[in-house]
C-alpha atoms as a PDB file:
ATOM      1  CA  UNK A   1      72.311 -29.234 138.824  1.00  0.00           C
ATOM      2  CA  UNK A   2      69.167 -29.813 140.596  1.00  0.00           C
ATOM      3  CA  UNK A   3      67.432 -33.130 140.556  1.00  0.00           C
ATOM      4  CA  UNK A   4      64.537 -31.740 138.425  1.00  0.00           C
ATOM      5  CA  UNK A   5      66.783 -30.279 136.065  1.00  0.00           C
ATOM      6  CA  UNK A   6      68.872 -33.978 136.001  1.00  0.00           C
ATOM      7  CA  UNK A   7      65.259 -36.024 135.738  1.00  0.00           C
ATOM      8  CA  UNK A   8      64.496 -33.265 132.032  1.00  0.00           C
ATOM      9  CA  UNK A   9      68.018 -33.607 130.794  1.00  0.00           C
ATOM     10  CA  UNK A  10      67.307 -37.631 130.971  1.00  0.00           C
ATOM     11  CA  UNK A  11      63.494 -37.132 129.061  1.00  0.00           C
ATOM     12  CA  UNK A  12      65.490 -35.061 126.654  1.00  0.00           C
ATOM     13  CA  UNK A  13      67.534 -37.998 125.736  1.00  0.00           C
ATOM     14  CA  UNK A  14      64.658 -40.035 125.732  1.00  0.00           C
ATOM     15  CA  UNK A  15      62.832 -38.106 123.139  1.00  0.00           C
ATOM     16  CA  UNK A  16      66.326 -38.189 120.815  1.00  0.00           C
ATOM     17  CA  UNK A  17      66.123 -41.765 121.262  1.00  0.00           C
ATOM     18  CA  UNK A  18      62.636 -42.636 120.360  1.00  0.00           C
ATOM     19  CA  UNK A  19      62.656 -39.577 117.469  1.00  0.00           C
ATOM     20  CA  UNK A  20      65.406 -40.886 116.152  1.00  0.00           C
ATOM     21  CA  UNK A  21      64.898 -44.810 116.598  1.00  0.00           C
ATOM     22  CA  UNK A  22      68.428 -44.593 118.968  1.00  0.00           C
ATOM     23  CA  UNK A  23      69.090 -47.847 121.197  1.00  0.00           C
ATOM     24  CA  UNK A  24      72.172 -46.617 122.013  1.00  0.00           C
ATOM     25  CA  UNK A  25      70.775 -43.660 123.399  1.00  0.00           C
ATOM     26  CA  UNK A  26      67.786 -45.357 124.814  1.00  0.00           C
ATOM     27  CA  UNK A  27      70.288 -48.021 126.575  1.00  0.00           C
ATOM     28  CA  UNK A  28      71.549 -45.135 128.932  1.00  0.00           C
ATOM     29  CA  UNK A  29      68.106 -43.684 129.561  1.00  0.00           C
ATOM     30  CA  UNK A  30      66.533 -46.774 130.447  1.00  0.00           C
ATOM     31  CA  UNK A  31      67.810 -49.344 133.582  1.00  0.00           C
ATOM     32  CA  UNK A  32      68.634 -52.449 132.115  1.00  0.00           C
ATOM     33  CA  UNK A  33      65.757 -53.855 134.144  1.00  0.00           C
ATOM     34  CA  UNK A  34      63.233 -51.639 132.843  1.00  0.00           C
ATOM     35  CA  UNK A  35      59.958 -52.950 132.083  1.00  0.00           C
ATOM     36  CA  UNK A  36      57.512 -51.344 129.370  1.00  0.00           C
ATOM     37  CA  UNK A  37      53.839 -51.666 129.698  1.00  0.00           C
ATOM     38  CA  UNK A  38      50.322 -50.980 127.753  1.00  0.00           C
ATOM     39  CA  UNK A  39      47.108 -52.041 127.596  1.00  0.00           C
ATOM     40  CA  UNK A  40      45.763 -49.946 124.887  1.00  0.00           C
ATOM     41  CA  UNK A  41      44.583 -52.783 122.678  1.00  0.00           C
ATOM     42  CA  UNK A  42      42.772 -54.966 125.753  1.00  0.00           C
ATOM     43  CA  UNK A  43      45.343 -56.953 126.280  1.00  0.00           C
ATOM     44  CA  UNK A  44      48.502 -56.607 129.014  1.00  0.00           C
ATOM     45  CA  UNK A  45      51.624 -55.600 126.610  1.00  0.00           C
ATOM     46  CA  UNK A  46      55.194 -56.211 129.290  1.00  0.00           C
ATOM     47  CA  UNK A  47      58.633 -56.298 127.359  1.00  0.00           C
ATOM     48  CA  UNK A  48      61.904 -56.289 128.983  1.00  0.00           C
ATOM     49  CA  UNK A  49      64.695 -54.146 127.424  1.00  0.00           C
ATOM     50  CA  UNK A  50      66.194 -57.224 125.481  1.00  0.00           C
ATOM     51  CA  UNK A  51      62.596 -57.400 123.966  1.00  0.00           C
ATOM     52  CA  UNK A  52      61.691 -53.806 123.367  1.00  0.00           C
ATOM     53  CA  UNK A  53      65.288 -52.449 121.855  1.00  0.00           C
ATOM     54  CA  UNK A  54      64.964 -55.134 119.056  1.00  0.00           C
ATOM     55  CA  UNK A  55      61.555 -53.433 117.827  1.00  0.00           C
ATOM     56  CA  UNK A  56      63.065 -49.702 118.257  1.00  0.00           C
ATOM     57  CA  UNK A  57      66.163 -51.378 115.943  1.00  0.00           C
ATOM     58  CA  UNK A  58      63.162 -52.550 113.053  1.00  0.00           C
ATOM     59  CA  UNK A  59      60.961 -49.673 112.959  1.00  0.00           C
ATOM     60  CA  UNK A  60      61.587 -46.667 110.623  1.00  0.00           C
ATOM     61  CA  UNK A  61      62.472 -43.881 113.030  1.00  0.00           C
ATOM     62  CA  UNK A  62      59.963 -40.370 112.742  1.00  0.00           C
ATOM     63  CA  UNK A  63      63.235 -38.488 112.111  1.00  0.00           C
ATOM     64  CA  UNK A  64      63.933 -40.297 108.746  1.00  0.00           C
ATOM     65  CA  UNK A  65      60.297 -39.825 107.455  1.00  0.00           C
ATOM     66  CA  UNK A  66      60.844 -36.360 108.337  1.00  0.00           C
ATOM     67  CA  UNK A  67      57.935 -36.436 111.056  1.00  0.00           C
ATOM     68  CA  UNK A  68      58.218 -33.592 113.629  1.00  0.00           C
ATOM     69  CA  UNK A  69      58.406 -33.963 116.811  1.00  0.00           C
ATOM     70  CA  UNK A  70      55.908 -33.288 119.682  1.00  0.00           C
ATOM     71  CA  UNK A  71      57.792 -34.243 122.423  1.00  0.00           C
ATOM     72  CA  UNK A  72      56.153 -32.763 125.584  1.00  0.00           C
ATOM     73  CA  UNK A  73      56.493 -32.996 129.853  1.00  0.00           C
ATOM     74  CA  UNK A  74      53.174 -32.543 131.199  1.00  0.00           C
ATOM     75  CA  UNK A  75      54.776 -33.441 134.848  1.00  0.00           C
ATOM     76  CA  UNK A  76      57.608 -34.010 136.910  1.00  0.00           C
ATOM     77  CA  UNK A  77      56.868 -35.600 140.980  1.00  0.00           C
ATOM     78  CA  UNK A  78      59.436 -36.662 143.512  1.00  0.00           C
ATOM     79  CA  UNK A  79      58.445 -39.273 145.860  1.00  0.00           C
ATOM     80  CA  UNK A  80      62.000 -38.265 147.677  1.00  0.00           C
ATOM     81  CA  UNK A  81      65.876 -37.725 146.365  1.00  0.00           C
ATOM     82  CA  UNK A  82      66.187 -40.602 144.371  1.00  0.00           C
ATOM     83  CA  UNK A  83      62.652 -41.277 142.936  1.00  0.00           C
ATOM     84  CA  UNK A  84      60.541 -39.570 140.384  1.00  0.00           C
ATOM     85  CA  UNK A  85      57.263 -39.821 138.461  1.00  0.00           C
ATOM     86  CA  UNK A  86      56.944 -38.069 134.869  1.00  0.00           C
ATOM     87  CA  UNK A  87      54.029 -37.978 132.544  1.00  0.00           C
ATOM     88  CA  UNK A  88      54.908 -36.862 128.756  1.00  0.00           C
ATOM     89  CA  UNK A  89      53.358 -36.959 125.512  1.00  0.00           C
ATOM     90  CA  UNK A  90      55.507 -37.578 122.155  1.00  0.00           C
ATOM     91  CA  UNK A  91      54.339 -39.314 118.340  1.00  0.00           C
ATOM     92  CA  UNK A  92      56.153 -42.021 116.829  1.00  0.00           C
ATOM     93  CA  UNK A  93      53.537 -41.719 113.586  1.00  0.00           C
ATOM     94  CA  UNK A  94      50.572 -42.930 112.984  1.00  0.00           C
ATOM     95  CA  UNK A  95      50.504 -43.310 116.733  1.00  0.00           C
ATOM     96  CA  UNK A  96      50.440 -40.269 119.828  1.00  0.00           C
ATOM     97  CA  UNK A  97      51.460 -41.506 123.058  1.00  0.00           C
ATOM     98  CA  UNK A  98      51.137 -40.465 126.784  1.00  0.00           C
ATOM     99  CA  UNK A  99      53.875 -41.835 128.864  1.00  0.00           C
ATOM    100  CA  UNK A 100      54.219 -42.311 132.533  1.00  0.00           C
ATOM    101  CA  UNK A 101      57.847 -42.827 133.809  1.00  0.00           C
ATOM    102  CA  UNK A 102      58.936 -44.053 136.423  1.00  0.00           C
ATOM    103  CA  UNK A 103      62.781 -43.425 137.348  1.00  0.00           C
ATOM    104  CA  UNK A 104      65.229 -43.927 140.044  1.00  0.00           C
ATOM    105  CA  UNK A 105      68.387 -41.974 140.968  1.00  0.00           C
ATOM    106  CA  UNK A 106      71.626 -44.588 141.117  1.00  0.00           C
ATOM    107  CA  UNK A 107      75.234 -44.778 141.394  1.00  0.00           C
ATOM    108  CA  UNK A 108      74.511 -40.810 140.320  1.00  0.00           C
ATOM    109  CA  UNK A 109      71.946 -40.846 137.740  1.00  0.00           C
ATOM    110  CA  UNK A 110      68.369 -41.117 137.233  1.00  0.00           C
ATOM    111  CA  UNK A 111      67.189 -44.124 134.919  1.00  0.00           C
ATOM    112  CA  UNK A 112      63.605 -44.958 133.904  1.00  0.00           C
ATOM    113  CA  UNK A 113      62.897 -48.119 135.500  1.00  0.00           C
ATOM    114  CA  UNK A 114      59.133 -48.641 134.570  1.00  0.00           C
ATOM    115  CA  UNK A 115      57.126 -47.214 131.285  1.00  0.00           C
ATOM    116  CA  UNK A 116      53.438 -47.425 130.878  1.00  0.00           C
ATOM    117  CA  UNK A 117      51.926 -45.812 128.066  1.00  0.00           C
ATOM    118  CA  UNK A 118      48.626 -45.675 126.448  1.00  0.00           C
ATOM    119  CA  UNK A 119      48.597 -44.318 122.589  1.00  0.00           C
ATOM    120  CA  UNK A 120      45.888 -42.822 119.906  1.00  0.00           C
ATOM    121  CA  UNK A 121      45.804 -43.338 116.687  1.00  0.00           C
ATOM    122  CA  UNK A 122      46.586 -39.975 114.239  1.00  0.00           C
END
């Protein structure tokens, strides 16, 4: 499998895992490192993955309110073998978000290390 075929099977599980509020799926996706980042409301947002999995845990998931999904890869770069930059939309209702990914290729997979997102309200 090629590396850009690798980096969309990974934002495939990362789309299962946000549409259907997942953790455990989201654990494998993201580096346990990871750090998650907006600014949308004027203010610097950072959570850890011990911070941000508790809030994915509380909040109703889009698939059980029967939302849709609208999952989307706008772009895939590779800075080399093992590092890649992705920008994506998806909706976790009332809110549409753009996404920019960073992830890393180790021990033999890729894992987002870094998200920073901006969102819209529906």
């Amino acid at each position: 499998m090629s590396a850009f075929d690798e980096v969309v099977q990974v934002l495939g599980e990362y789309f299962d895992g946000l549409h259907h509020g997942d953790t455990s799926i989201l654990r494998r996706v993201f580096h346990p490192q990871a750090h998650y980042y907006s600014a949308t409301d004027g203010t610097l947002l950072h959570l850890g993955m011990e911070e941000y999995f508790p809030i994915v845990d509380k909040r109703p998931s889009p698939a059980s309110q029967g939302h849709a999904r609208t999952d989307r890869i706008l772009s895939i770069e590779f800075a080399g073998p093992v590092t890649a930059f992705v920008k994506l939309e998806c909706s976790i209702p009332p809110k549409h978000f753009t996404d920019f990914l960073t992830l890393v290729k180790l021990e033999g997979r890729w894992q987002i290390v870094a998200k920073v997102f901006h969102y819209e309200m529906a």
